[in-house]
Protein backbone atom coordinates (compact mmCIF):
# COMPACT_ATOMS: atom_id res chain seq x y z
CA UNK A 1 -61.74 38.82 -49.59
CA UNK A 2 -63.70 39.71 -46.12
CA UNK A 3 -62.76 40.94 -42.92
CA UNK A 4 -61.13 38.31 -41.07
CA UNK A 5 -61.91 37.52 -36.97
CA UNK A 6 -58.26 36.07 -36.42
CA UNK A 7 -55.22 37.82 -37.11
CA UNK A 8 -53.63 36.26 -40.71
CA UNK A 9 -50.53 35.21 -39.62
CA UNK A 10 -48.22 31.84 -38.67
CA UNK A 11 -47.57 32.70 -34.50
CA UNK A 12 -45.90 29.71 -32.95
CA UNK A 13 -45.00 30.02 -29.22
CA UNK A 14 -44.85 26.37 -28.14
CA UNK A 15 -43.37 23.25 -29.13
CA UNK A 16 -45.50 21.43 -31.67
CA UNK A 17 -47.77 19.65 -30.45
CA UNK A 18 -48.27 22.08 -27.13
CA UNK A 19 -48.74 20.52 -23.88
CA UNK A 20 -52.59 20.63 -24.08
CA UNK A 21 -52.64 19.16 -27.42
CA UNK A 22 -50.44 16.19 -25.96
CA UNK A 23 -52.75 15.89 -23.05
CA UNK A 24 -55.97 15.85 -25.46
CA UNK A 25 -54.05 13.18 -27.53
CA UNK A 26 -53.83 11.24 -24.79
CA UNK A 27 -57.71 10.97 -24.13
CA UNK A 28 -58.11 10.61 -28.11
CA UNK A 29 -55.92 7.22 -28.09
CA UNK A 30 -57.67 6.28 -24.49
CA UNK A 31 -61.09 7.04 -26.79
CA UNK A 32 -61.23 6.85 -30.71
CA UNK A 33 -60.95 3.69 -32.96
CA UNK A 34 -56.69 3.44 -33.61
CA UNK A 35 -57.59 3.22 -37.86
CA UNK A 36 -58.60 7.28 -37.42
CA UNK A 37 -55.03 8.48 -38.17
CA UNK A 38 -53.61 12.18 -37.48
CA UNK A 39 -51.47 13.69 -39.72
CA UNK A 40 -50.80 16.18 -37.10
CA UNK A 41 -51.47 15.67 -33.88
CA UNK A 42 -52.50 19.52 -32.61
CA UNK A 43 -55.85 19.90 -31.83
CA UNK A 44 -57.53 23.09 -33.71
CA UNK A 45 -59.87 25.11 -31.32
CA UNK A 46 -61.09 27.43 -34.39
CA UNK A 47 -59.99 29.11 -37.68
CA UNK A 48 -60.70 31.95 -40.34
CA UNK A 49 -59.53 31.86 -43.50
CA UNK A 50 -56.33 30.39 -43.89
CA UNK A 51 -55.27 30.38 -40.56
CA UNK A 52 -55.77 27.71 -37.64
CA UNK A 53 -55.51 28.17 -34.30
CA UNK A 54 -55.07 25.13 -32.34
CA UNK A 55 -56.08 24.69 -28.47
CA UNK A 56 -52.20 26.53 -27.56
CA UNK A 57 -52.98 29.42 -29.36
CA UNK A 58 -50.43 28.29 -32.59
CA UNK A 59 -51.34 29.49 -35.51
CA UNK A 60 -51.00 27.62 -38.84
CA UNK A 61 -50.85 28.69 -42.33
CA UNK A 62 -53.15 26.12 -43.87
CA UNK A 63 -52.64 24.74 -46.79
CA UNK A 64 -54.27 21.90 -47.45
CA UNK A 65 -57.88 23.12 -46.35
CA UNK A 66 -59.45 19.98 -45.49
CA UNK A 67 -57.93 18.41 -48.19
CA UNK A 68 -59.72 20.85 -50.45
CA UNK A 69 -63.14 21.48 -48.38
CA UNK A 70 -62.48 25.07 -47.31
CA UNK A 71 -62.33 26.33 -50.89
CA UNK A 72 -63.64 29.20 -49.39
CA UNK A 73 -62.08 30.37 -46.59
CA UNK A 74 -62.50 29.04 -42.99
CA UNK A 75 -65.52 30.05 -41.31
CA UNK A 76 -66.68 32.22 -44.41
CA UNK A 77 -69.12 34.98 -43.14
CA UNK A 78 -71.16 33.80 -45.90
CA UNK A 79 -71.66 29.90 -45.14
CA UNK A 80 -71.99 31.00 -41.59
CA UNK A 81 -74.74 33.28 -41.68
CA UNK A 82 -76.67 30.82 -44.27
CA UNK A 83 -76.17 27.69 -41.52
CA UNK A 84 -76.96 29.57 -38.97
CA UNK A 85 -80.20 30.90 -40.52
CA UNK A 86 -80.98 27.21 -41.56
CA UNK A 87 -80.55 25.81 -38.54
CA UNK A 88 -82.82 28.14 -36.85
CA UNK A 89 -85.48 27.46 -39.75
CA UNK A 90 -84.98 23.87 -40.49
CA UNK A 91 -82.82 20.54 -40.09
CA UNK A 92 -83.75 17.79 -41.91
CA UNK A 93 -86.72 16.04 -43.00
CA UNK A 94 -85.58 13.74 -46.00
CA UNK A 95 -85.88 15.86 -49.56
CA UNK A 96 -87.58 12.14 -50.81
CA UNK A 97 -89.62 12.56 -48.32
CA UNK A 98 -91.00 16.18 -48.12
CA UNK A 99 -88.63 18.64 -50.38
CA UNK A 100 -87.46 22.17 -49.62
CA UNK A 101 -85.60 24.99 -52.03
CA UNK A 102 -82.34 24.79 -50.92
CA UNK A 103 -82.11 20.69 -52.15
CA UNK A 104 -83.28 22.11 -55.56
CA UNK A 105 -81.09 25.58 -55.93
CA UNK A 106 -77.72 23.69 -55.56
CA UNK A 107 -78.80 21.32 -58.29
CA UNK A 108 -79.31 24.42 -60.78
CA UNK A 109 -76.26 26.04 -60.06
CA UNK A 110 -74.70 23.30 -60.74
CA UNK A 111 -76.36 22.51 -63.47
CA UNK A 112 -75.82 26.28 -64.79
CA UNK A 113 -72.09 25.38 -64.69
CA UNK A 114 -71.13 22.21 -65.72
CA UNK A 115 -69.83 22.02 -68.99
CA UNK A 116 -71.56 20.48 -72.48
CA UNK A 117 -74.13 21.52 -74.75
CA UNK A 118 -76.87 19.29 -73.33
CA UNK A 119 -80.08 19.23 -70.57
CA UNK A 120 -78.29 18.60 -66.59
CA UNK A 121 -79.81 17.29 -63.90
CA UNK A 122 -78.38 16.82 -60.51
CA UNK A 123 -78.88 14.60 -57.21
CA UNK A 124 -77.40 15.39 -53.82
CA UNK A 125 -75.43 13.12 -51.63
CA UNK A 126 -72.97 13.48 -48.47
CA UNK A 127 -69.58 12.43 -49.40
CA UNK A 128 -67.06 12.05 -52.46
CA UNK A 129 -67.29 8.36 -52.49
CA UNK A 130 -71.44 8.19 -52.44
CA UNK A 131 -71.23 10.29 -55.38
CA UNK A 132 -68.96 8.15 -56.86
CA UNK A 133 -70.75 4.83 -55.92
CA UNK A 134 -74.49 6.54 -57.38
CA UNK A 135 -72.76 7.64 -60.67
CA UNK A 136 -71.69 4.07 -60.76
CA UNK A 137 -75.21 3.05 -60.07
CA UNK A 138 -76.60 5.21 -62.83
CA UNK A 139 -74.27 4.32 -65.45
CA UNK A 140 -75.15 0.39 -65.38
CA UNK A 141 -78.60 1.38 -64.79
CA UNK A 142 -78.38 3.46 -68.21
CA UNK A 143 -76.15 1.42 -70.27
CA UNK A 144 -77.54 -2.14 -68.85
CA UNK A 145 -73.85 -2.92 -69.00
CA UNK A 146 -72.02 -3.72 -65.57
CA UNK A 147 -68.31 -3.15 -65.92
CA UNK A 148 -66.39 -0.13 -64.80
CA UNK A 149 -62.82 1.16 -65.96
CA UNK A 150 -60.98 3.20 -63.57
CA UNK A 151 -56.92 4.62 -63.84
CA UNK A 152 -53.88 3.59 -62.33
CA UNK A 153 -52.78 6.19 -59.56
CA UNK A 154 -56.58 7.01 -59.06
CA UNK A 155 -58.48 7.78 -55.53
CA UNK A 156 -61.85 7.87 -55.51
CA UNK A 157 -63.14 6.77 -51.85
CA UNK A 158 -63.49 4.16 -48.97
CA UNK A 159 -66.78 2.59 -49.32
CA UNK A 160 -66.45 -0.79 -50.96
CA UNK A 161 -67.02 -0.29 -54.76
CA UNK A 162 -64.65 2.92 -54.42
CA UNK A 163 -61.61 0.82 -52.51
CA UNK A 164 -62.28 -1.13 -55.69
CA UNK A 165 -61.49 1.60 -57.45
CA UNK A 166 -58.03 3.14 -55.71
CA UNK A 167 -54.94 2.39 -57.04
CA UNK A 168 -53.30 2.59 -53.79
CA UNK A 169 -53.72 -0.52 -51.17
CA UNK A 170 -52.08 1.23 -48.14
CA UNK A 171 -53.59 2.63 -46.14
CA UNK A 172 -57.04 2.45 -48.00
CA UNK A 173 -57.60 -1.29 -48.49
CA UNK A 174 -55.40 -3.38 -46.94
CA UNK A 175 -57.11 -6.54 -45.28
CA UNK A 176 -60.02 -4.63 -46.26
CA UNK A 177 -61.84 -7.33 -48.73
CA UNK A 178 -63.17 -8.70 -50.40
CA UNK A 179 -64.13 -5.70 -52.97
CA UNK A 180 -66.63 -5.22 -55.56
CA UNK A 181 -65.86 -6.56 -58.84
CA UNK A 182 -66.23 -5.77 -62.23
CA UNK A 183 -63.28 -2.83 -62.40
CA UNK A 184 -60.60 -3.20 -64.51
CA UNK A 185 -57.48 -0.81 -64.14
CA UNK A 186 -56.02 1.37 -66.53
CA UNK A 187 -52.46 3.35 -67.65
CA UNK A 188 -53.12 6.96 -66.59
CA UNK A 189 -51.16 9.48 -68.44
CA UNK A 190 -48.47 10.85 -65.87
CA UNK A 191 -45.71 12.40 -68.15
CA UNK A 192 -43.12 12.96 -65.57
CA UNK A 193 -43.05 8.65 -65.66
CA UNK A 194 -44.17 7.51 -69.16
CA UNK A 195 -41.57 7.03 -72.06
CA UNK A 196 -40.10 10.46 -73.36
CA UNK A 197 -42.14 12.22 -75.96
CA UNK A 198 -45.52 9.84 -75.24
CA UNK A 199 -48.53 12.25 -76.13
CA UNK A 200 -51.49 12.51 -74.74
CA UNK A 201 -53.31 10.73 -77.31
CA UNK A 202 -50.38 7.72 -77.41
CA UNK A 203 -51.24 7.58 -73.68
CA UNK A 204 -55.07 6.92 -74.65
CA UNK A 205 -54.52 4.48 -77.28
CA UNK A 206 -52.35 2.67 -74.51
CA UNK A 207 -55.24 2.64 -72.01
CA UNK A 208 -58.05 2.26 -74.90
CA UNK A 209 -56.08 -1.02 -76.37
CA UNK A 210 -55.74 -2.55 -72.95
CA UNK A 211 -59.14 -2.16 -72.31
CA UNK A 212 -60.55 -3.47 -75.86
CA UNK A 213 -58.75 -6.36 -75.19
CA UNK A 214 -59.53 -6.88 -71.82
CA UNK A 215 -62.93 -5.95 -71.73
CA UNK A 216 -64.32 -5.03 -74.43
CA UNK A 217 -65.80 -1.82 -75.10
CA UNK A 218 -69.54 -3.37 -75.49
CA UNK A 219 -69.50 -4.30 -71.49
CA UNK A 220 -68.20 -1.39 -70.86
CA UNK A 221 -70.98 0.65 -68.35
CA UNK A 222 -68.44 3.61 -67.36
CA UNK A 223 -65.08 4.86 -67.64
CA UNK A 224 -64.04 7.14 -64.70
CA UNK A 225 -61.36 9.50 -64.47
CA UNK A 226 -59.96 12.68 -62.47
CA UNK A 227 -59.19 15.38 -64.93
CA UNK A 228 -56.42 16.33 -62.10
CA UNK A 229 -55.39 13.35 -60.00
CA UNK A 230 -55.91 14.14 -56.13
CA UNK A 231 -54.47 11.87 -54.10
CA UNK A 232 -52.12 10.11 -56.36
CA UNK A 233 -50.62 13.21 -56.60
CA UNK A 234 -51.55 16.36 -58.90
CA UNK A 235 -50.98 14.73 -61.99
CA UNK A 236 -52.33 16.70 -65.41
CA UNK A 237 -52.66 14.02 -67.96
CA UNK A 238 -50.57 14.87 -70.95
CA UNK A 239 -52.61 16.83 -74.00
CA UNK A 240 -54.69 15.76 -75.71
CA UNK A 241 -55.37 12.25 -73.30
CA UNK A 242 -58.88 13.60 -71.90
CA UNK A 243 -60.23 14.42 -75.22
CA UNK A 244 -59.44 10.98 -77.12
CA UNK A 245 -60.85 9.16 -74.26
CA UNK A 246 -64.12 11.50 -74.23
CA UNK A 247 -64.10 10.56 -78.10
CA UNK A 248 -64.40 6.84 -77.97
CA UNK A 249 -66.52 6.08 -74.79
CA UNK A 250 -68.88 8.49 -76.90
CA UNK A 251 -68.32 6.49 -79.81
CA UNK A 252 -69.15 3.02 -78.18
CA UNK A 253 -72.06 4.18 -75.62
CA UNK A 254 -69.55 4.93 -72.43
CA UNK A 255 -70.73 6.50 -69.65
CA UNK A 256 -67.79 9.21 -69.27
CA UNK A 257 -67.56 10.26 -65.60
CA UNK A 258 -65.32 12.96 -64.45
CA UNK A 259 -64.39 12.53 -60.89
CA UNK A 260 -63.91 16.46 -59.89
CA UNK A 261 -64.22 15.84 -56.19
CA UNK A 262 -60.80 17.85 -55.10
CA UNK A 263 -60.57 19.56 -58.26
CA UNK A 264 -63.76 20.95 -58.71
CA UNK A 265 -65.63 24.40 -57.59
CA UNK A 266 -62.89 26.77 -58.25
CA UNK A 267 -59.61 24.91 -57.03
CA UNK A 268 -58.01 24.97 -60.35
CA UNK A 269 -59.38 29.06 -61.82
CA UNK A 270 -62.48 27.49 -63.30
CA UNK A 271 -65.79 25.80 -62.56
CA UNK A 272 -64.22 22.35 -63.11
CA UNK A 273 -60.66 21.02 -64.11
CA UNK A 274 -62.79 19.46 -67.05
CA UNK A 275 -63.24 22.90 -68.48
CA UNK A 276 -59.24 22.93 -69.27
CA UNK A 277 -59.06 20.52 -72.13
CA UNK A 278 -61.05 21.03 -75.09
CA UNK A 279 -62.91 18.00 -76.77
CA UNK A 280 -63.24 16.54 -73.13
CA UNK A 281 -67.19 16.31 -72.52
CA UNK A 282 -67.76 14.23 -69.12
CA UNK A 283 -71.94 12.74 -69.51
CA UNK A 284 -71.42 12.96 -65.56
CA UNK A 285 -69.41 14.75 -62.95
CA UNK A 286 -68.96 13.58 -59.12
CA UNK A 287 -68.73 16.70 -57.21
CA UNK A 288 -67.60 17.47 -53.19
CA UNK A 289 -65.60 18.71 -51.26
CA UNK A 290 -65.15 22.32 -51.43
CA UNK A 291 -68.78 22.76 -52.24
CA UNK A 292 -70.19 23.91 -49.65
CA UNK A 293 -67.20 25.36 -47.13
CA UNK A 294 -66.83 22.55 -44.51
CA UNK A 295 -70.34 20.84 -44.78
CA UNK A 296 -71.47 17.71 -45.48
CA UNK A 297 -72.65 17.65 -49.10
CA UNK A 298 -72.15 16.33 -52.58
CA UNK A 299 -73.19 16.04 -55.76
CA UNK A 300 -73.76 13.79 -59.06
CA UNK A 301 -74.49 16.11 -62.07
CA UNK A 302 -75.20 15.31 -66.02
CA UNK A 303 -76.97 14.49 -68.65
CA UNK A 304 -80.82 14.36 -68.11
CA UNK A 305 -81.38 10.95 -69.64
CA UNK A 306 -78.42 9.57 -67.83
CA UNK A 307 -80.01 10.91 -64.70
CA UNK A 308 -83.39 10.31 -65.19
CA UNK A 309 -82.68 6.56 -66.08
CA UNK A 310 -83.07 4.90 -62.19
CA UNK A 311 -87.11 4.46 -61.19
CA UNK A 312 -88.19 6.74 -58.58
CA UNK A 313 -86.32 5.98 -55.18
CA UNK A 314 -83.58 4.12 -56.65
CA UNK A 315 -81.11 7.27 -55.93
CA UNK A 316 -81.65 9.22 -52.86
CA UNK A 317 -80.11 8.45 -48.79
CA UNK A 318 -81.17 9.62 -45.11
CA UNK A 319 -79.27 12.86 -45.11
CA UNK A 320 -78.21 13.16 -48.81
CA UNK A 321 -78.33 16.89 -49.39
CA UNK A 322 -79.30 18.21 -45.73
CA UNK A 323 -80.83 21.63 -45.84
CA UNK A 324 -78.25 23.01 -43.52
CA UNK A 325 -75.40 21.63 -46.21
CA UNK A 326 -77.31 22.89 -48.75
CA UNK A 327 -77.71 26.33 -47.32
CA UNK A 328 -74.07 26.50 -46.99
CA UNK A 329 -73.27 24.90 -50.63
CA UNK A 330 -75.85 27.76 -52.00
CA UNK A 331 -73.74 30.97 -50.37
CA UNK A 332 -70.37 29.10 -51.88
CA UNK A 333 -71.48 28.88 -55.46
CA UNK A 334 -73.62 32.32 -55.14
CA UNK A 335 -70.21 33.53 -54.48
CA UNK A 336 -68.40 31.77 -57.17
CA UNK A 337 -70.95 33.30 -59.70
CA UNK A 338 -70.39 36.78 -57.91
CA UNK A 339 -66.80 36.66 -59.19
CA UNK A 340 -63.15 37.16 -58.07
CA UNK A 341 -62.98 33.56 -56.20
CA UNK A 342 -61.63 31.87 -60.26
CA UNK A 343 -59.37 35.02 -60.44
CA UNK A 344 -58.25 34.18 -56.88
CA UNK A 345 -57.39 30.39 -58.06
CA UNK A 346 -55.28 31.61 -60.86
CA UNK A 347 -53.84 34.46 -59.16
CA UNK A 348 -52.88 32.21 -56.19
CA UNK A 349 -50.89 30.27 -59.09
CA UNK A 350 -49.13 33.16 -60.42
CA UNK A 351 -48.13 33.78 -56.99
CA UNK A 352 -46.85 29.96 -56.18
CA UNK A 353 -45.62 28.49 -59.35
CA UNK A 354 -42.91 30.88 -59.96
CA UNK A 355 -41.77 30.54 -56.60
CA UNK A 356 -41.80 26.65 -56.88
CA UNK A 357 -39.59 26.14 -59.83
CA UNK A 358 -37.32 28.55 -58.50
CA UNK A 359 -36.76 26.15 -55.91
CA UNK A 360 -36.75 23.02 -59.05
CA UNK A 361 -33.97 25.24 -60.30
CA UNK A 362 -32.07 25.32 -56.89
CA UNK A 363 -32.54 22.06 -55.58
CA UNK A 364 -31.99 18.42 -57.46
CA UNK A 365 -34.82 16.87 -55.13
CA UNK A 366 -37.39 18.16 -57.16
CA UNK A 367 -38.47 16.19 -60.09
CA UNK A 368 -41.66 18.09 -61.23
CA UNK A 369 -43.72 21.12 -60.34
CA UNK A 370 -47.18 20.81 -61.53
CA UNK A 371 -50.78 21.44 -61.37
CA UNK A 372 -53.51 24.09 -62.24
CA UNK A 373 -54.77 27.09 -60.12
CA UNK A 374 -54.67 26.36 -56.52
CA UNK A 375 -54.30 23.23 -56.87
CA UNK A 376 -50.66 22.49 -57.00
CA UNK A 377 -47.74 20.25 -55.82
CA UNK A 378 -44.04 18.81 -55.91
CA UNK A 379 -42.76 15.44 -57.07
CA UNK A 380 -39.69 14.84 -55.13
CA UNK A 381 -36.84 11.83 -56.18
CA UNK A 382 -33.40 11.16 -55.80
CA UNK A 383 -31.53 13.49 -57.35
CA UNK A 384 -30.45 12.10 -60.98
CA UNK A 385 -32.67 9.72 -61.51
CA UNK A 386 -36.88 9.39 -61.35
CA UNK A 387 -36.55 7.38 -58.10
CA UNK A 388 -39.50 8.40 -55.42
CA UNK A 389 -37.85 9.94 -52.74
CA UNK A 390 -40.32 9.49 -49.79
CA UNK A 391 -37.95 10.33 -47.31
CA UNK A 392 -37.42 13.77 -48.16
CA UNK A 393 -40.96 14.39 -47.73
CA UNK A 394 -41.80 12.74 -44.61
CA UNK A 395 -39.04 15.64 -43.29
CA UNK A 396 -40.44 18.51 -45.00
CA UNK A 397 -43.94 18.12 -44.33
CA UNK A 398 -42.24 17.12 -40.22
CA UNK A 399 -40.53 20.61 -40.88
CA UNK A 400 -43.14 22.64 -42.18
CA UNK A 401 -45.67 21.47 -39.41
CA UNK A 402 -43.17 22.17 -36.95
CA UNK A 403 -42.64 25.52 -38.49
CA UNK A 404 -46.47 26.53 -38.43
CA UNK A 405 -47.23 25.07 -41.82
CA UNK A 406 -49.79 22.66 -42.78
CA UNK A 407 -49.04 20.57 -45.66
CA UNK A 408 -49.90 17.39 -47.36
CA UNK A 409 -48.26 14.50 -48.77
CA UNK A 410 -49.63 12.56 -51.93
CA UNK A 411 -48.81 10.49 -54.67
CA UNK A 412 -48.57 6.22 -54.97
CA UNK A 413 -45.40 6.93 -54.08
CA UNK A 414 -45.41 9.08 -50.48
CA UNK A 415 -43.09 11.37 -52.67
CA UNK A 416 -45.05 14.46 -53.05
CA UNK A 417 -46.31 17.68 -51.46
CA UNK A 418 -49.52 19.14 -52.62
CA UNK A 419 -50.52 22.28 -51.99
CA UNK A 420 -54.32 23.00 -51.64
CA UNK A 421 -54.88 26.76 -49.74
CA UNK A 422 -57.81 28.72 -49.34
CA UNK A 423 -58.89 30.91 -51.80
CA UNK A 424 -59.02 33.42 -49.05
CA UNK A 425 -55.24 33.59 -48.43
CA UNK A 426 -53.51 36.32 -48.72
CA UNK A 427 -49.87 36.87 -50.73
CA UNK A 428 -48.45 37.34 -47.67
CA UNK A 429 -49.30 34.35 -46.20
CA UNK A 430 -48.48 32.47 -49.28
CA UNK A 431 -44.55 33.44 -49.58
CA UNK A 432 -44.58 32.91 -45.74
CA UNK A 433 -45.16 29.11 -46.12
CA UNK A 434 -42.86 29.01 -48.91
CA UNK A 435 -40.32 30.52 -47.26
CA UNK A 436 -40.36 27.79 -44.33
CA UNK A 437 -40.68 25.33 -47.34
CA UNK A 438 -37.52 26.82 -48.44
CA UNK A 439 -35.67 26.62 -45.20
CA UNK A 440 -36.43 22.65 -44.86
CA UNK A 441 -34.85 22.42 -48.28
CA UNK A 442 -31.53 24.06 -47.53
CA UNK A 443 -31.61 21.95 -44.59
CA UNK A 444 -32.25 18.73 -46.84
């Protein structure tokens, strides 16, 4: 990709965290609310592409970008010149209030791109879980129906509704409630855990029986799903489990909602993880993160009647899509349609995955390697059996951060490692981290 202002390379020349790290961590517990966690306590003074540089002058390979948000590269030369053009032109006045372009051009890219054979229309929001809480919105508002189905293993926010929603109490809900009702849970296709041989489509009756009998399909407003669970931890539904479900919540007047937050814009070598299983047509998509390279900004996107069906003002917020975010979400898809960021994705996987089951092959921790594109991760268990083996990765990711690499954990269980880098990294960089990922291995 571009020219990069910091060197692309891991450099670690004190103990992690460094001594002014420590000291601002000290301040940060003196000053900010306990319930903000930190992964990793080292405080990051700037960064280009995949690298970090924190406040000792470490250097990190990073590879969970944000948790997906830096699709495109830290500090992109792209996003900055468009936010700091925006900035000087214009900060905000409210698009429901008085419009501007920028609002309206990230709602026909996206548009352009999202997949199905029907009129899109788009509205702008700040965060993941807004999107998720005003697709929500629009699919009782369309369907006059109120009830919402949702998968086991599934992360979709922390507002209210979207705790509702989570599979996972700790740490998102506990002593959090009460929650919003009307969400039933169901059996999400995870084929390293259901019974040998299930297929996709088995795996859909399973969830589309429960939910009959529960529910009922006739109260049935919307059934949301992640085409590639995020944070319950990379899993690809089985074949064939995305189309049958697409198939009857068209047949009995379902709003089908695709929740491509961390899997969307180019993370998995296409648009949308949607796009990888024929037969699966989402009505709407809830779109974030790595839109707009580290700015505030997200997106609900669909089908024109779906999105048409709230009265004027009934969708909209104070800062729902800012100009400056949009001005940055613009330059990231303009450069997505330029070409070379999908081939990036997928090369990024040719690159990784090989590498990955190697180290299946080697080492009996590993249960599962898995994922699409840049999006990818490890399921780790006791060796022998399909026991979740936390502790191993509480010490690799320890490892790894001490080694100058910046991973995530994931899953229900605490028991796996994704991997989300920068679609600016280079090979390099990418069989560097693996190779400390290897070393905490041979020291498991």
């Amino acid at each position: 990709m571009a020219d990069f202002s910091i060197e692309q390379a891991r450099k670690i020349t004190t103990s992690i965290p460094g001594p002014k790290s420590n000291e601002l961590h000290k301040n940060r517990l003196e000053q900010v609310g306990h319930g903000v966690g930190a992964a990793l306590p080292v405080y990051i003074e700037k960064a280009n592409g995949a690298i970090l540089v924190d406040v000792d002058g470490n250097q990190f390979i990073d590879m969970g970008s944000g948790i997906g948000v830096t699709t495109i590269g830290h500090t992109n030369s792209g996003v900055v010149e468009a936010v700091s053009r925006q900035v000087a032109e214009l900060t905000h006045t409210l698009f429901t209030v008085t419009p501007y372009q920028s609002y309206v051009d990230v709602c026909e890219i996206l548009n352009r791109h999202m997949p199905g054979n029907f009129v899109k229309r788009s509205a702008l929001f700040n965060s993941g879980a807004e999107a998720v809480e005003n697709a929500v919105k629009l699919a009782r508002k369309f369907t006059k129906r109120s009830e919402i189905a949702v998968f086991d293993h599934a992360y979709h926010g922390r507002t209210n509704l979207t705790m509702a929603m989570n599979f996972k109490n700790m740490p998102y809900a506990d002593g959090f409630g009460p929650f919003a009702g009307s969400v039933t849970h169901l059996p999400m296709s995870y084929p390293f855990r259901d019974p040998e041989g299930m297929t996709g489509e088995e795996a859909a009756v399973r969830a589309i029986t429960y939910l009959e009998k529960r529910i009922g399909a006739h109260n049935l407003a919307a059934l949301v799903i992640e085409p590639i669970q995020g944070e319950g931890g990379f899993m690809v539904p089985a074949p064939g489990f995305l189309k049958a479900l697409s198939t009857w919540t068209h047949a009995n007047g379902i709003v089908l909602v695709a929740d491509e937050v961390q899997a969307g814009i180019a993370r998995t070598g296409k648009w949308f993880a949607s796009e990888y299983e024929e037969g699966f047509e989402p009505d709407l998509m809830t779109i974030a993160k790595g839109i707009a390279g580290g700015m505030p900004i997200s997106a609900v996107t669909g089908r024109a009647e779906i999105m048409d069906s709230s009265h004027a003002g009934g969708i909209g917020g104070t800062f729902g899509g800012n100009p400056v975010a949009a001005a940055a979400a613009v330059s990231v898809l303009k450069q997505i349609e330029a070409g070379g960021v999908l081939e990036k994705a997928l090369h990024i996987e040719s690159v990784m995955k090989p590498r990955l089951l190697d180290l299946k092959a080697k080492f009996a921790i590993i249960g599962e390697v898995r994922g699409r594109g840049a999006m990818l991760a490890l399921e780790f268990v006791e060796p022998g059996t399909l026991n979740p083996n936390s502790a191993a990765v509480d010490a690799l990711v320890k490892h790894c951060h001490q080694n100058g690499v910046l991973v995530l954990n994931a899953g229900t269980y605490g028991n796996v490692i994704r991997f989300l880098p920068s679609l600016a990294i280079s090979d390099e960089l990418l069989h560097d981290a693996l190779d400390v990922l290897a070393e905490g291995l041979a020291k498991l």
